[in-house]
Protein backbone atom coordinates (compact mmCIF):
# COMPACT_ATOMS: atom_id res chain seq x y z
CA UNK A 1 124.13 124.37 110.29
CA UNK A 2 120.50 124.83 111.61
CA UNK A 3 118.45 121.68 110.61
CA UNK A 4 115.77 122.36 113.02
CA UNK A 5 112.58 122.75 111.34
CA UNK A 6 109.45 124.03 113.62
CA UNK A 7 106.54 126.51 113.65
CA UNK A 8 108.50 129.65 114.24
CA UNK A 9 110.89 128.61 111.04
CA UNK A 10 108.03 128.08 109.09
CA UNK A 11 106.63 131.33 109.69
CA UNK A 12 110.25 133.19 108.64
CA UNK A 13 110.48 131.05 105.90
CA UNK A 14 106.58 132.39 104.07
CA UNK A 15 107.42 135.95 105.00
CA UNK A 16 110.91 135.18 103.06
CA UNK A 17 108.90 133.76 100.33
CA UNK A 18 106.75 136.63 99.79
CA UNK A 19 109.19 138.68 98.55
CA UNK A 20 112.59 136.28 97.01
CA UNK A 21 112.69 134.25 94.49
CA UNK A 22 114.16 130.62 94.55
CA UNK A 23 116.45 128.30 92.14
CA UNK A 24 113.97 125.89 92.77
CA UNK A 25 110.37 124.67 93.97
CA UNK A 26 109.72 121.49 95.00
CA UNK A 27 105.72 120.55 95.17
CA UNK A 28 105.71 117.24 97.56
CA UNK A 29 106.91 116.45 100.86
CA UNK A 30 107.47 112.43 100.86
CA UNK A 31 110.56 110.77 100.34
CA UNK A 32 111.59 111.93 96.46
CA UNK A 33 110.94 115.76 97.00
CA UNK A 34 112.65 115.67 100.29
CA UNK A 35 115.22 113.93 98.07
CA UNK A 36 115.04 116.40 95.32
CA UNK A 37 115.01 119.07 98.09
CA UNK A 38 118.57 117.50 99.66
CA UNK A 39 120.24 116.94 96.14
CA UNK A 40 119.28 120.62 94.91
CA UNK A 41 120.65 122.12 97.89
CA UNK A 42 124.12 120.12 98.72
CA UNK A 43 124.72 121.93 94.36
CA UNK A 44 124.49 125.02 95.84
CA UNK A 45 120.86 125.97 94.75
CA UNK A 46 118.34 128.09 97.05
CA UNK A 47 115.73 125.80 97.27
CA UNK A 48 112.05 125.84 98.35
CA UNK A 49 109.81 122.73 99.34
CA UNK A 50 106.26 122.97 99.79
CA UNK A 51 103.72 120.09 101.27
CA UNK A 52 99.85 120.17 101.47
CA UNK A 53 99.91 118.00 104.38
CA UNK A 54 103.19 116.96 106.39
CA UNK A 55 106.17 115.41 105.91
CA UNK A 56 105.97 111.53 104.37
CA UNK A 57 101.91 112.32 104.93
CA UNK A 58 101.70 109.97 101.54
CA UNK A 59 102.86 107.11 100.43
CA UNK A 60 106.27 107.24 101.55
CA UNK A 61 105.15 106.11 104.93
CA UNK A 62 102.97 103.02 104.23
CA UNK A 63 106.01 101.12 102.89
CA UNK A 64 107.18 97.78 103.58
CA UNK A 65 109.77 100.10 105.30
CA UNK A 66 112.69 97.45 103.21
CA UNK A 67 115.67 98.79 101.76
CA UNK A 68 116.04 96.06 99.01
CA UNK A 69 118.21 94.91 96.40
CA UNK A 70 116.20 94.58 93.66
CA UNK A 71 115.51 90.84 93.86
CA UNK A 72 112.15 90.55 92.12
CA UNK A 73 113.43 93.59 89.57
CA UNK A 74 116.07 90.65 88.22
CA UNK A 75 113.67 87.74 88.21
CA UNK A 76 111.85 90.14 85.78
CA UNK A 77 114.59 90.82 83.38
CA UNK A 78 115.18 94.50 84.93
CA UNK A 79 119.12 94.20 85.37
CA UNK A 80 119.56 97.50 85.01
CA UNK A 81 117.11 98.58 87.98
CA UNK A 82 118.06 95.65 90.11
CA UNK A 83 121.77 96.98 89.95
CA UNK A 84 120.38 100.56 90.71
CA UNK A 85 118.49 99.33 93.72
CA UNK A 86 121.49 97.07 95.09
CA UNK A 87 123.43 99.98 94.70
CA UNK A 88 121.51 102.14 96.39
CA UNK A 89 120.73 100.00 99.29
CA UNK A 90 124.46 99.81 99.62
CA UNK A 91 124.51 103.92 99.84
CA UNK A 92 122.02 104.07 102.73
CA UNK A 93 123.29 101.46 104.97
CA UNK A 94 127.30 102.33 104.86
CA UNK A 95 127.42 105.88 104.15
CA UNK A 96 124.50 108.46 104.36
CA UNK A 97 122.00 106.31 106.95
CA UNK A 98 123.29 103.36 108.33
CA UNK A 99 121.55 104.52 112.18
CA UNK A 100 117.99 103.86 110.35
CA UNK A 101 118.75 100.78 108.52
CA UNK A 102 119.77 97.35 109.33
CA UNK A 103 120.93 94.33 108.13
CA UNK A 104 117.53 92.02 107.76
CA UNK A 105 117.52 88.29 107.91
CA UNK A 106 114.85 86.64 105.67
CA UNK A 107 113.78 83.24 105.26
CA UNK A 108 111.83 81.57 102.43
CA UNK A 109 110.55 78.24 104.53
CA UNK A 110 110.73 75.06 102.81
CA UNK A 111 107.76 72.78 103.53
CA UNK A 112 107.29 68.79 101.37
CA UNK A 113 108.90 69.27 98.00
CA UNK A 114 109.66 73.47 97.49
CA UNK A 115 111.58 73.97 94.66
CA UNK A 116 114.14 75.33 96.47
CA UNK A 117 117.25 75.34 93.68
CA UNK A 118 114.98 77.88 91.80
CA UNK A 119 114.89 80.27 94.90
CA UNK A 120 118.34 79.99 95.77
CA UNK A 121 119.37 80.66 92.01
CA UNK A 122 117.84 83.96 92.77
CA UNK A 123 119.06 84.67 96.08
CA UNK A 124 122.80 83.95 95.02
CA UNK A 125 122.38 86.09 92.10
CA UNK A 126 120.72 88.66 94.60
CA UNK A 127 124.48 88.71 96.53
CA UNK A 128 125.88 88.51 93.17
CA UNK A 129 124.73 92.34 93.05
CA UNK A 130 125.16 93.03 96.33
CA UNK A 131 128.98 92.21 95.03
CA UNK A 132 128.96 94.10 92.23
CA UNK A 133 127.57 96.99 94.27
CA UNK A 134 130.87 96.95 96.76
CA UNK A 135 128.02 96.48 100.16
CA UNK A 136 130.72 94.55 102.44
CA UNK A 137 129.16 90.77 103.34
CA UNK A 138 130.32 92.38 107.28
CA UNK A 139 126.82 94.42 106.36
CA UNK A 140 124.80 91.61 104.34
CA UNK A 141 125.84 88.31 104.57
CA UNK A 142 125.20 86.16 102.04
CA UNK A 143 122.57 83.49 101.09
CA UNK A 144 122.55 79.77 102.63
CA UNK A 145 120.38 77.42 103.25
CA UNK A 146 119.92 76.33 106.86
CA UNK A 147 118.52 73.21 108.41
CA UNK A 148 115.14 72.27 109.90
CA UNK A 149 116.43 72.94 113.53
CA UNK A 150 118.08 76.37 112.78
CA UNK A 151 115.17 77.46 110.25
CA UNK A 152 112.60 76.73 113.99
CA UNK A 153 115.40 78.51 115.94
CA UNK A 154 114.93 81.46 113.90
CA UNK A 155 111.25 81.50 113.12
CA UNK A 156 109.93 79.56 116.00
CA UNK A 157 106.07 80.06 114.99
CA UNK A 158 107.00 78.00 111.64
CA UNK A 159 104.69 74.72 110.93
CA UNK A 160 106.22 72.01 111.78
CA UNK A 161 104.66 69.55 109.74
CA UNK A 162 107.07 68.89 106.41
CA UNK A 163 109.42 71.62 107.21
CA UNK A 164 113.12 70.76 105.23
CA UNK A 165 114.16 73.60 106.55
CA UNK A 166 114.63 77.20 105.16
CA UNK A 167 116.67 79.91 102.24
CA UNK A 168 118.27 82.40 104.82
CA UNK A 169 119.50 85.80 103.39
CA UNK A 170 119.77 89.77 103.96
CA UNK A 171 118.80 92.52 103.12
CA UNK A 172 117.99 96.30 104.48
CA UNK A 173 115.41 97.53 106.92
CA UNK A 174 114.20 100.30 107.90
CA UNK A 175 113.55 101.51 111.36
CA UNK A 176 110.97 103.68 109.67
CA UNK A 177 110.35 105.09 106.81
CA UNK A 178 108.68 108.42 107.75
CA UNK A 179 111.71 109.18 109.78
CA UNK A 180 113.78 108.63 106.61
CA UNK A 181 112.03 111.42 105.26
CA UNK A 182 111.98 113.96 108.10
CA UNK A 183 116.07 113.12 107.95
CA UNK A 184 116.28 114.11 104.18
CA UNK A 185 113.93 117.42 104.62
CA UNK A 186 115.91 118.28 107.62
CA UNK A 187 119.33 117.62 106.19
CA UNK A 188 118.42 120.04 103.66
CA UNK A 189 117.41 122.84 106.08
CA UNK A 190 120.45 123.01 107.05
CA UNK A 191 121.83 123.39 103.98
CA UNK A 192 119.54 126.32 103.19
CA UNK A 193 116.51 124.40 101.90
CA UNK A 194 113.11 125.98 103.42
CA UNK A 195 110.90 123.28 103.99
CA UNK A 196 107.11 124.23 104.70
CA UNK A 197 104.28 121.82 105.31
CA UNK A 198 100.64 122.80 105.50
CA UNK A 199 101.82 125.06 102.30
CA UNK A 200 98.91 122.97 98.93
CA UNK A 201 100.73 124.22 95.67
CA UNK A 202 97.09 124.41 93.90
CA UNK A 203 98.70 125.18 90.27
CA UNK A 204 102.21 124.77 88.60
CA UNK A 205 104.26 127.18 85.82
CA UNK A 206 107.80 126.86 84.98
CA UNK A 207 108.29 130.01 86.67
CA UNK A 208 106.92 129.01 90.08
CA UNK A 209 103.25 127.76 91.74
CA UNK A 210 100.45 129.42 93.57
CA UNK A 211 99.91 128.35 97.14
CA UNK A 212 97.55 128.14 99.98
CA UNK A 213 98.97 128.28 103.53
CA UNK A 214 96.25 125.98 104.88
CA UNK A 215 96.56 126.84 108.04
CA UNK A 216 95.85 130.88 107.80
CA UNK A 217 93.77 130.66 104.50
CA UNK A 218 96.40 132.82 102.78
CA UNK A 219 97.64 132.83 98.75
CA UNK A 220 100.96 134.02 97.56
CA UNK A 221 102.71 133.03 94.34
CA UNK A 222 105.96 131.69 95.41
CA UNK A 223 108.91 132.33 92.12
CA UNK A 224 111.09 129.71 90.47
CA UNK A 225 113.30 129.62 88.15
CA UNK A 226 112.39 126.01 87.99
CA UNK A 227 109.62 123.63 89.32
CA UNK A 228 110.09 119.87 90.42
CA UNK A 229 106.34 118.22 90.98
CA UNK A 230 106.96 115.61 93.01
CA UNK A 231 103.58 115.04 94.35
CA UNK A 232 103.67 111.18 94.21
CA UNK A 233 99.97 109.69 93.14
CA UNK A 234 98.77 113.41 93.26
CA UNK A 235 101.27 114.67 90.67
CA UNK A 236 99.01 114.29 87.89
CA UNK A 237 96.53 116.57 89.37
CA UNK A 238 99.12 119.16 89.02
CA UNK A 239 100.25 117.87 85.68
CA UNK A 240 97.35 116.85 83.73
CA UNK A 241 99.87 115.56 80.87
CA UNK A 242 101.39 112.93 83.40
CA UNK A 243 99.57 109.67 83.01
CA UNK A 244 99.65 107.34 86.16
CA UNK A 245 98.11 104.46 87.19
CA UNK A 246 98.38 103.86 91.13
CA UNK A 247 98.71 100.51 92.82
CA UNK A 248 97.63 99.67 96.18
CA UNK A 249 100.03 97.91 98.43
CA UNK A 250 98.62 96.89 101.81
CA UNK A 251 99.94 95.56 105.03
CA UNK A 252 98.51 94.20 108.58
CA UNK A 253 100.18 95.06 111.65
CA UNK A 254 99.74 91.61 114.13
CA UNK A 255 101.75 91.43 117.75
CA UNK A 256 105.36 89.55 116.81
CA UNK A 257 103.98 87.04 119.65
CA UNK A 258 101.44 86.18 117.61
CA UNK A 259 102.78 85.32 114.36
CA UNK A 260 105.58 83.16 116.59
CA UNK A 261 108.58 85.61 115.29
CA UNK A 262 111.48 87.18 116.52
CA UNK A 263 114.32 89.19 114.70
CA UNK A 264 113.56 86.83 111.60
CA UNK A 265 111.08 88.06 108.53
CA UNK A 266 109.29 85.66 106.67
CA UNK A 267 109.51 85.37 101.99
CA UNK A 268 106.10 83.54 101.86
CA UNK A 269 105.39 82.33 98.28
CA UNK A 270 101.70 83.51 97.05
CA UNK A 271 99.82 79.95 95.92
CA UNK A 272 99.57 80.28 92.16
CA UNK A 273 101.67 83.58 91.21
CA UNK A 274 105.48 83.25 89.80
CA UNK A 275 108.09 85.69 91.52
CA UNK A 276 105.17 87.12 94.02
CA UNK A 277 106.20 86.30 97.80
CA UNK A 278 103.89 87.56 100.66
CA UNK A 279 106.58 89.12 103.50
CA UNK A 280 106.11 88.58 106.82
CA UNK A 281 108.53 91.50 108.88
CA UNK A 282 109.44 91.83 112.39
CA UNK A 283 109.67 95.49 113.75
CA UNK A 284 111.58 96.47 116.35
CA UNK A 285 108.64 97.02 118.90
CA UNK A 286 107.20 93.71 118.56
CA UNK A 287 104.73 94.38 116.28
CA UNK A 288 105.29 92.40 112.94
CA UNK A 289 103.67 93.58 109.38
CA UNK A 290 102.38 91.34 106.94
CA UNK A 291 102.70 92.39 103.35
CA UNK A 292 102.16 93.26 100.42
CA UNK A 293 99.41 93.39 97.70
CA UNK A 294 99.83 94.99 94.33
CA UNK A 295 95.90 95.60 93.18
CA UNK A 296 94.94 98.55 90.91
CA UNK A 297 93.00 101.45 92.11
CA UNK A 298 90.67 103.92 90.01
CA UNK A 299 88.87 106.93 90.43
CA UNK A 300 89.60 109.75 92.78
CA UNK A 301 92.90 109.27 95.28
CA UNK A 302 92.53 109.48 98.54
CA UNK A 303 94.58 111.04 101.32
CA UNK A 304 94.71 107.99 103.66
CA UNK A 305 94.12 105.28 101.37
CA UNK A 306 92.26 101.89 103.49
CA UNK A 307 92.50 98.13 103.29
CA UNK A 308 89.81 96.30 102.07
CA UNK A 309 88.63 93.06 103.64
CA UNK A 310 89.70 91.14 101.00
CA UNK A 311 93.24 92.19 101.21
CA UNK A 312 93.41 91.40 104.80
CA UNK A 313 92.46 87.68 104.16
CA UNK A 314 94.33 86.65 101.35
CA UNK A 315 97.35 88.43 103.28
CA UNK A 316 95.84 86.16 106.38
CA UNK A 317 95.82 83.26 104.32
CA UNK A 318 99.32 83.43 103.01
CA UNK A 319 101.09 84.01 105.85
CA UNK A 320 99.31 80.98 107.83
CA UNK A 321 100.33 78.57 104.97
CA UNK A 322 103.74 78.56 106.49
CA UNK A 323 102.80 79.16 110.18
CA UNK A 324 101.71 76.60 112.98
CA UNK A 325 98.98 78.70 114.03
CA UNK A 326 96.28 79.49 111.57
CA UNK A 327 96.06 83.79 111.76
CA UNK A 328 92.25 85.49 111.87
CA UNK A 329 90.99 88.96 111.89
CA UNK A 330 90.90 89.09 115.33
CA UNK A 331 94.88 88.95 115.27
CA UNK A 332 94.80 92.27 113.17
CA UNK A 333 95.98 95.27 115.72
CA UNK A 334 96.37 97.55 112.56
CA UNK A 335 96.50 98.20 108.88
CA UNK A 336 97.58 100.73 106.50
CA UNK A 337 98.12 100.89 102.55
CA UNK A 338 100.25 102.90 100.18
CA UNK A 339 99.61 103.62 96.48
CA UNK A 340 102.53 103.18 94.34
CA UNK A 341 102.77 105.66 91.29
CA UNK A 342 103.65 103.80 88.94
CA UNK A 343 103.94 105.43 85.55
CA UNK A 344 100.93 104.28 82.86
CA UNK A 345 102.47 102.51 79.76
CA UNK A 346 99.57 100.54 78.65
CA UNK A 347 97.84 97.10 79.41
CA UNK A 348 98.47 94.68 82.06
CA UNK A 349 98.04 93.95 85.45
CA UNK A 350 99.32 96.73 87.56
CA UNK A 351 102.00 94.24 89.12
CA UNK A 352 104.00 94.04 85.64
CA UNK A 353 104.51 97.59 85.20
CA UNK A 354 107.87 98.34 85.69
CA UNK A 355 109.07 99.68 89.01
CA UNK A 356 112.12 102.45 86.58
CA UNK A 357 111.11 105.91 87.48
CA UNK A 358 110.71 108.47 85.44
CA UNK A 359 111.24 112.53 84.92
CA UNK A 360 109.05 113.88 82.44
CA UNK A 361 109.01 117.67 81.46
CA UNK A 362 105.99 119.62 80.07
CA UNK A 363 104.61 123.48 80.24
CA UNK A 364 108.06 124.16 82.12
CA UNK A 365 107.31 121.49 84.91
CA UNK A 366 109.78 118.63 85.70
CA UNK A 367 107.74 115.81 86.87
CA UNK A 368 109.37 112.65 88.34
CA UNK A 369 107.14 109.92 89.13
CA UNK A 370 107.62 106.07 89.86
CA UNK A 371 110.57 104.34 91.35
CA UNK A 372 110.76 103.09 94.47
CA UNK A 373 111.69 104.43 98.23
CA UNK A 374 115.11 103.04 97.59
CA UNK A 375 115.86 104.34 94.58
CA UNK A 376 114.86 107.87 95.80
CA UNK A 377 118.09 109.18 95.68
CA UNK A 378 119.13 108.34 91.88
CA UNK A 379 115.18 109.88 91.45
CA UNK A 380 116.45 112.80 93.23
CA UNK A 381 119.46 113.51 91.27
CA UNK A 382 117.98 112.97 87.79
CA UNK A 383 114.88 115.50 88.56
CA UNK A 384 117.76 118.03 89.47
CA UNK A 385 119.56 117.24 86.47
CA UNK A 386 116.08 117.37 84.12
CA UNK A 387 115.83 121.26 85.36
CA UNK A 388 118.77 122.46 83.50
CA UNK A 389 119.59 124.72 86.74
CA UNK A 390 123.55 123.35 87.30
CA UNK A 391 126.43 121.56 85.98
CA UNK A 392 127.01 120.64 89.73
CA UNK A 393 127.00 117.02 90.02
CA UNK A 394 125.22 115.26 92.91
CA UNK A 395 126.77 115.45 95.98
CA UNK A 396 124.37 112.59 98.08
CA UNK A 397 125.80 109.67 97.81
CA UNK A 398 128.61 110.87 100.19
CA UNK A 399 126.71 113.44 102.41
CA UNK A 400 125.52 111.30 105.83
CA UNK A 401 122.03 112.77 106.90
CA UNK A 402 120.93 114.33 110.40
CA UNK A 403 121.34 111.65 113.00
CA UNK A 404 124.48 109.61 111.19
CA UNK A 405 127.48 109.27 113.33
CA UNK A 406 128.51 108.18 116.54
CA UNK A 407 125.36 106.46 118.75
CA UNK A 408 124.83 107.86 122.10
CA UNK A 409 122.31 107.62 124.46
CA UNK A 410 119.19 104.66 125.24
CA UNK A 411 119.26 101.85 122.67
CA UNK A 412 115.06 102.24 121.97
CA UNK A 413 116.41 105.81 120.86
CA UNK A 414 119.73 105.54 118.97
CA UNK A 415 117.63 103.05 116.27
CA UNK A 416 115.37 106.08 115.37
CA UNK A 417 117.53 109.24 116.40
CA UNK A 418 120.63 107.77 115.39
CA UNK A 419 123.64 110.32 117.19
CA UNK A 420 120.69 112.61 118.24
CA UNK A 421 119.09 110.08 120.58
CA UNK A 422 120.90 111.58 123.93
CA UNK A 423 119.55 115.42 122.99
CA UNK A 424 116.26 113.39 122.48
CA UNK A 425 116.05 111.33 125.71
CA UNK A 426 116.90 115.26 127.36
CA UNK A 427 113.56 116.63 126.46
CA UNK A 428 111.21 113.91 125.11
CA UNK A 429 110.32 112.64 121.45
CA UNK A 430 107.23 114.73 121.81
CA UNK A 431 108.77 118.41 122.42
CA UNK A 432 111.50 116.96 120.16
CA UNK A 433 109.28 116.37 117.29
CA UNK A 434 107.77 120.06 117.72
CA UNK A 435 111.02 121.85 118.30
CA UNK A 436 113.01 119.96 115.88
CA UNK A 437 111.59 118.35 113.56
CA UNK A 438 108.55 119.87 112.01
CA UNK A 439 105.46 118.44 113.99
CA UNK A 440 102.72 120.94 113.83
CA UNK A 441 100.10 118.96 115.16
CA UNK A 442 99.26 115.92 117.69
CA UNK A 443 98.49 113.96 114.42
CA UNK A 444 102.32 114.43 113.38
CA UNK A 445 103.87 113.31 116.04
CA UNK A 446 101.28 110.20 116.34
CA UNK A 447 101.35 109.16 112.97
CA UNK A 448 104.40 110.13 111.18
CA UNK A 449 107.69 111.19 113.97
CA UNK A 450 106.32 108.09 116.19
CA UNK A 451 104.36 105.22 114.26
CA UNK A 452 101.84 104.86 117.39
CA UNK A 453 99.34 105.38 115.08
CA UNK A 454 99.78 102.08 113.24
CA UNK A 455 97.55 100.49 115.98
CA UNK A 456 94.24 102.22 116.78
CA UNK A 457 93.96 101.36 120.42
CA UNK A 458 97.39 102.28 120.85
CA UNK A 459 97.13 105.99 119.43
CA UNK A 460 94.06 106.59 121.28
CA UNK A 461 95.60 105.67 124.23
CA UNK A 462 98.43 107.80 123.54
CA UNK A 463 96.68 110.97 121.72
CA UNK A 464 95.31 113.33 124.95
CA UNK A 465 98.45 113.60 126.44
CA UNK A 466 100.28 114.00 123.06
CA UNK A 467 97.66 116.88 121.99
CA UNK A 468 98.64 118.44 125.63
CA UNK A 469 102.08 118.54 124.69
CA UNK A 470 102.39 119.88 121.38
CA UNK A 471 100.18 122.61 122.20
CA UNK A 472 102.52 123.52 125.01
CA UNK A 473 105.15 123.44 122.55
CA UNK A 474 103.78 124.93 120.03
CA UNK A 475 102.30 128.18 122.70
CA UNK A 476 106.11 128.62 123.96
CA UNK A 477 107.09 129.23 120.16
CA UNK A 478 104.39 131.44 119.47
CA UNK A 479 106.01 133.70 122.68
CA UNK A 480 109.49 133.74 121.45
């Protein structure tokens, strides 16, 4: 099973494309057509995936990077959807990835007179799900509360001042959630699945799209027997019929040593809102992100969407409510956003619209927009379904993706590469990211196989010898 996916594949897989037909065409490279990609391929379909940009270029890599239960979904009413994500969570971290996720301690501080029976109502109906979902409590343990003394031994940069003590409880993380992608598109080359980036589908039929190889200039019509558009907050560019209205989530990236925080996120509750918590998340290379806003956006959609000023202090002014030191912009190392798109069904603020994904089908096109990153499998499945193209049933839920198994090699490795990190450590995450998985350019490997580019100074630091390297790479494929 070859899941390597590099230049020199690409090139085999357009020439193949010029000439045969596929099952099916997926239009979108983030996490849900990767998904669609995977779930289309373990039934037994030929499958082709095509991406304007690179893999997870969208959305699907300015998330909070959580794998969560579905908290907020129940404090809304949303049952149903809460169950989904709780039992999806439970998917990723004991079967198909637990090497990229992890078990995530939280903590909702309590400072003067929190009404903390409310929150814990939530959080012990939270593990009742996690329960009902069969996740062992050996993976998430559940919700207690903890004293003053533990709740500072755990968040350390906590204020002092009225502190009761804290609401601890779990849920997932994710190393990152780029390289959740790459794993899905990868774990479907080697079923079969071509998977070409750089590739802008620039219209949509049932039968198949038109396409622009952006890197030669060149146009071929590529054949379907079915089309899945899952183009994210673009996909109603492609479908015209499909009605969206995006939402802007942003998030500051601040040095752990900073903030005063460890292993330990932070549930912050936003001054004035009901069920709307501010997160405050540790990363494993001691940079911590402070999330997340939920603020409408109109007009055209950009490709790297920013974060206005306002967004970085109210997120600024949250998080220091709880803290002993009062954050500024000068603490800022970084910032990124990611549009959600969410499905138009009317009026209302763009944080009330309902988080259920859905797969629409007009002119021939299955479109499948909404959801969330860990509901991407279910999103997955149900697009395949939509087509009509099998009776197969999914196959996902039990089939472990490139990198799960046993953990070998250096520790800062095996979190990201999972039972590749050895092979990795061999030749570099650079050449790795060239040869293996998919990087094309220095901006690739920078911003979406490595998250270097989260921090400015960091990536530009980083990017001459990185541009060095993949060319090398990328000049030895070109001679083989």
């Amino acid at each position: 099973m070859n899941t390597s996916l590099n230049a020199a594949r690409r090139r085999a897989d357009l020439d193949h494309l010029t000439s045969s037909p596929v099952d099916l065409l997926v239009v979108g490279g983030g996490v849900t057509g990767a998904g669609v990609a995977l779930d289309a391929a373990s039934r037994g379909l030929s499958v082709c995936l095509v991406e304007a940009h690179d893999l997870a270029f969208g959305t699907s890599r300015w998330s909070s990077k959580l794998v969560h239960g579905g908290l907020r979904y129940l404090a809304q009413g949303e049952v149903g959807l809460a169950y989904e994500s709780a039992v999806e969570r439970g998917i990723l971290m004991t079967r198909t990835a637990p090497h990229l996720v992890r078990a995530l301690p939280q903590l909702v501080p309590l400072h003067g007179r929190a009404h903390d029976p409310v929150v814990m109502t939530g959080l012990r109906a939270g593990d009742a799900l996690r329960r009902l979902a069969r996740t062992p409590s050996r993976v998430l343990p559940g919700p207690r509360r903890v004293p003053a003394v533990e709740a500072l031994a755990l968040a350390p940069g906590l204020r002092r001042a009225d502190l009761r003590g804290g609401l601890l409880s779990f849920d997932g993380q994710l190393v990152d959630d780029a390289r959740l992608v790459v794993a899905l598109a990868r774990t479907a080359a080697g079923l079969g699945a071509r998977i070409i980036t750089r590739a802008r589908a620039t219209s949509l039929s049932g039968g198949g799209a038109q396409v622009v190889d952006t890197l030669t200039g060149a146009s071929l019509h590529v054949k379907a027997r079915a089309v899945v558009n899952a183009a994210g907050v673009w996909a109603g560019d492609l479908v015209p019929d499909v009605k969206l209205r995006p939402s802007r989530g942003s998030h500051l990236v601040l040095a752990a040593s900073t903030v005063g925080l460890s292993n330990t996120a932070l549930t912050v509750p936003i001054p004035g809102a009901r069920n709307r918590y501010a997160l405050v998340l540790p990363q494993r290379d001691g940079r911590v992100y402070i999330g997340l806003t939920d603020e409408p956006v109109d007009g055209p959609i950009p490709d790297v969407p920013t974060v206005p000023p306002s967004e970085v202090d109210f997120l600024l002014t949250v998080a220091s409510s709880v803290l002993e030191r009062d954050l500024t912009t000068a603490d800022v190392l970084g910032s990124f956003a990611g549009l959600r798109p969410l499905l138009d069904t009317g009026a209302g603020p763009s944080a009330d619209l309902s988080r259920r994904h859905a797969v629409l089908t007009a002119d021939g096109v299955t479109t499948v927009v909404g959801g969330k990153l860990t509901t991407y499998r279910r999103m997955a499945a149900d697009a395949v379904d939509a087509t009509g193209l099998t009776t197969a049933r999914s196959r996902t839920a039990s089939l472990p993706l490139v990198g799960a198994g046993p953990l070998t090699g250096p520790p800062e490795l095996t979190s990201r590469y999972g039972a590749e990190a050895a092979a990795v450590a061999r030749i570099g995450e650079v050449a790795w990211a060239v040869r293996h998985e998919g990087a094309l350019t220095a901006d690739d490997v920078l911003d979406r196989r490595t998250r270097t580019g989260l921090v400015p100074a960091d990536r530009a630091a980083a990017e001459p010898a990185v541009t060095a390297e993949v060319a090398t790479e990328l000049a030895a494929q070109t001679t083989t």
